[in-house]
Protein backbone atom coordinates (compact mmCIF):
# COMPACT_ATOMS: atom_id res chain seq x y z
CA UNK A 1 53.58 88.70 84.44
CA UNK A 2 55.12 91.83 85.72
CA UNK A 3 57.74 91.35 88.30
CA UNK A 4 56.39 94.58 90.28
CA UNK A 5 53.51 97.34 90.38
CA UNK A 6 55.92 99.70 88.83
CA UNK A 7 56.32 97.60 85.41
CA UNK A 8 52.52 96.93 85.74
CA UNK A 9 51.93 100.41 85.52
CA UNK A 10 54.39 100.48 82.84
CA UNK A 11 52.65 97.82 80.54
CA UNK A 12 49.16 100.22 81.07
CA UNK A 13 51.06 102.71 79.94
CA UNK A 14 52.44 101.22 77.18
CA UNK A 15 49.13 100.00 75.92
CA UNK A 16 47.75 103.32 76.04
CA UNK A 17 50.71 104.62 73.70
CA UNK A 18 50.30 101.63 71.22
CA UNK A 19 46.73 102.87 70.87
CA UNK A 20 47.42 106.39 70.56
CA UNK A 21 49.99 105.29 68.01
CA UNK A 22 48.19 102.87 66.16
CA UNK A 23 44.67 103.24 66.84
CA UNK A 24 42.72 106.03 64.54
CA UNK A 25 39.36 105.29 66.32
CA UNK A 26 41.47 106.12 69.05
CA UNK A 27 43.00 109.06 68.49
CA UNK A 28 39.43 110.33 66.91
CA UNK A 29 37.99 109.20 70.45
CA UNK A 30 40.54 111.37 71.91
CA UNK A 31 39.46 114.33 69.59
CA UNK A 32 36.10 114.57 70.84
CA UNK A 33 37.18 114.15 75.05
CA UNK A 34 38.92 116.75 74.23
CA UNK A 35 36.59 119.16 72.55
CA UNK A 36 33.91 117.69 75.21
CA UNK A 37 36.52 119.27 77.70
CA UNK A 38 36.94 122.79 76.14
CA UNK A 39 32.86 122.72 76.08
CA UNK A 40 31.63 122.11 79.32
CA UNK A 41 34.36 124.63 80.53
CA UNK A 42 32.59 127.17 77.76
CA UNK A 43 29.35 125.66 78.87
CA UNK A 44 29.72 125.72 82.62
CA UNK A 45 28.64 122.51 83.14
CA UNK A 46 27.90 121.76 86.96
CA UNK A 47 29.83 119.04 88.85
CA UNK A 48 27.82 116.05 88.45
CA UNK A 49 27.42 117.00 85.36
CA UNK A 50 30.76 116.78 84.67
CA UNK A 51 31.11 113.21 86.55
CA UNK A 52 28.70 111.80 84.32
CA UNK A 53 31.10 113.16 81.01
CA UNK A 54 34.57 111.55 82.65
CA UNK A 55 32.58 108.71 83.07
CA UNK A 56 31.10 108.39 79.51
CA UNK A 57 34.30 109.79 77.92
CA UNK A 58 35.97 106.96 79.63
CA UNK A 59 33.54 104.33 78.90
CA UNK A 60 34.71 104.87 75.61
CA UNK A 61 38.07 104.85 75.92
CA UNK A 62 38.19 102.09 77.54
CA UNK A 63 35.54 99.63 75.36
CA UNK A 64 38.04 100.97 72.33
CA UNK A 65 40.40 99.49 74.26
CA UNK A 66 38.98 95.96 75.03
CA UNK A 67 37.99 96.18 71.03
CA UNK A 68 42.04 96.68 69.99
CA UNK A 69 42.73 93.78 72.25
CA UNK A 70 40.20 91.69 70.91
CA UNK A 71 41.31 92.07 67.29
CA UNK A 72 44.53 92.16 68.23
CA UNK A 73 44.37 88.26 69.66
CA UNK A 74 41.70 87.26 66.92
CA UNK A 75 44.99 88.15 64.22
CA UNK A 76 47.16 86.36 65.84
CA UNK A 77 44.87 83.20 65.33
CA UNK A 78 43.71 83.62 62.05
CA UNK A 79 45.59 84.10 59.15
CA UNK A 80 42.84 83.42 56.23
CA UNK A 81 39.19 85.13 55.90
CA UNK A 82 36.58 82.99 59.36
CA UNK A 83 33.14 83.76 60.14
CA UNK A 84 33.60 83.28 63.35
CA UNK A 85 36.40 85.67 63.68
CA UNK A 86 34.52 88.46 62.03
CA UNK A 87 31.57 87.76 64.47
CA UNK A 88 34.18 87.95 67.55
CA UNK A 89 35.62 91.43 65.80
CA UNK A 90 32.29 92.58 64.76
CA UNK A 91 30.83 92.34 68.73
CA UNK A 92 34.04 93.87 69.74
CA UNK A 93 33.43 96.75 67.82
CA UNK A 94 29.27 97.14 68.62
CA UNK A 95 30.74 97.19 72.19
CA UNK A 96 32.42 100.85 71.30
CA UNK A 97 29.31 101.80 68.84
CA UNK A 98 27.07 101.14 72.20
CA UNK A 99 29.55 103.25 74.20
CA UNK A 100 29.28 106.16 71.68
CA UNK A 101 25.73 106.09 71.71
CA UNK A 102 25.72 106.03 75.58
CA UNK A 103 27.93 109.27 75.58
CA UNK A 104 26.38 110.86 73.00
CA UNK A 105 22.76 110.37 74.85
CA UNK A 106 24.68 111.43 78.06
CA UNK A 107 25.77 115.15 76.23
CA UNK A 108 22.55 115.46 74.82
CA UNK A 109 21.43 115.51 78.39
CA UNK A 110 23.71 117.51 79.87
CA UNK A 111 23.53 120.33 77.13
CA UNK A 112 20.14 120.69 76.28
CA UNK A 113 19.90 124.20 76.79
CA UNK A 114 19.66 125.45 73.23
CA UNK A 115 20.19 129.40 74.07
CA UNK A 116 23.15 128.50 76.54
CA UNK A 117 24.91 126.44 73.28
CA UNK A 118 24.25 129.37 71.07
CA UNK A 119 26.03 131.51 73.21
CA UNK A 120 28.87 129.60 73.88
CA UNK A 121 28.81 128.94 69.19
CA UNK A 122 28.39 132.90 69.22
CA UNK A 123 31.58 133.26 71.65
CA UNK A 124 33.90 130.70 69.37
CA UNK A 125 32.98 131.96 66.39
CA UNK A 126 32.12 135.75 66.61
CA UNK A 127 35.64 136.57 68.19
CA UNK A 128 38.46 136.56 65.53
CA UNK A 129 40.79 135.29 68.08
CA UNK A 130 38.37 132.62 69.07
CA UNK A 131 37.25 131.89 65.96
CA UNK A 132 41.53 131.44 64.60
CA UNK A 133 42.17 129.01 67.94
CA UNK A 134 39.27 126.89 67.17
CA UNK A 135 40.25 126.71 63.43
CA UNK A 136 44.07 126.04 64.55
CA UNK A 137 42.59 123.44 67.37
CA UNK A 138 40.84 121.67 64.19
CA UNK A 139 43.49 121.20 61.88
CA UNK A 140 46.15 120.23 64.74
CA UNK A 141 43.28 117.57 65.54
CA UNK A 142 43.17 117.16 61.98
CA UNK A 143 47.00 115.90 61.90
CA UNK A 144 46.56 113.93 64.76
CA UNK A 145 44.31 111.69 63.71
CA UNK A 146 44.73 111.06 60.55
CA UNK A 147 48.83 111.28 61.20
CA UNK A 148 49.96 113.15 57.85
């Protein structure tokens, strides 16, 4: 128990790090909020628009989250090869496959103008300096979540 809301907001904190650390589904997670980010600023995606992406992006942040913890405890208690522990990790994780599909349904939605996602393709990739940032933004991203 935390002795104060300062070292409560610590401990979040801390959790966050250990996943960003230790987590790859995390750090891939990351990767796409990210590039989600850089394309609804290319996109011009409209405010509530937007809400609805913080809110999906987060969704899955956070069910990763819940997942970590849950395999996290479910280690501590079992040592050897259990059904039921599988079945308890195995929920955890269709918790963060739901998510995904959520957010994915949610950007299919929100950019479903086909000639307005050409465009903003056409401006990444038919600029050499766009086109070298992206390609830099990839393999940093690359790095990061695979940590070589």
């Amino acid at each position: 128990m935390s002795k104060n809301l300062l070292e409560s907001f610590r401990h979040a904190y801390d959790g966050v790090v250990f996943c960003i650390k230790n987590e790859r589904n995390f750090r891939i997670h990351m990767f796409f909020a990210a590039s989600i980010t850089i394309l609804t600023y290319l996109y011009k995606v409209q405010d509530h628009q937007m809400v609805l992406i913080v809110f999906a992006v987060m969704f899955v942040f956070v069910t990763e989250m819940i997942n970590t913890a849950v395999e996290k405890v479910v280690d501590l208690h079992t040592k050897n090869y259990n059904k039921a522990a599988k079945n308890i990790k195995d929920i955890a994780a269709s918790s963060v496959l739901i998510a995904a599909l959520f957010s994915a349904i949610v950007g299919i939605a929100i950019f479903n103008d086909f000639e307005k996602l050409i465009f903003v393709i056409e401006k990444i990739f038919l600029n050499f300096l766009n086109c070298a940032l992206f390609l830099i933004y990839m393999l940093i991203n690359y790095f990061f979540i695979f940590k070589i």
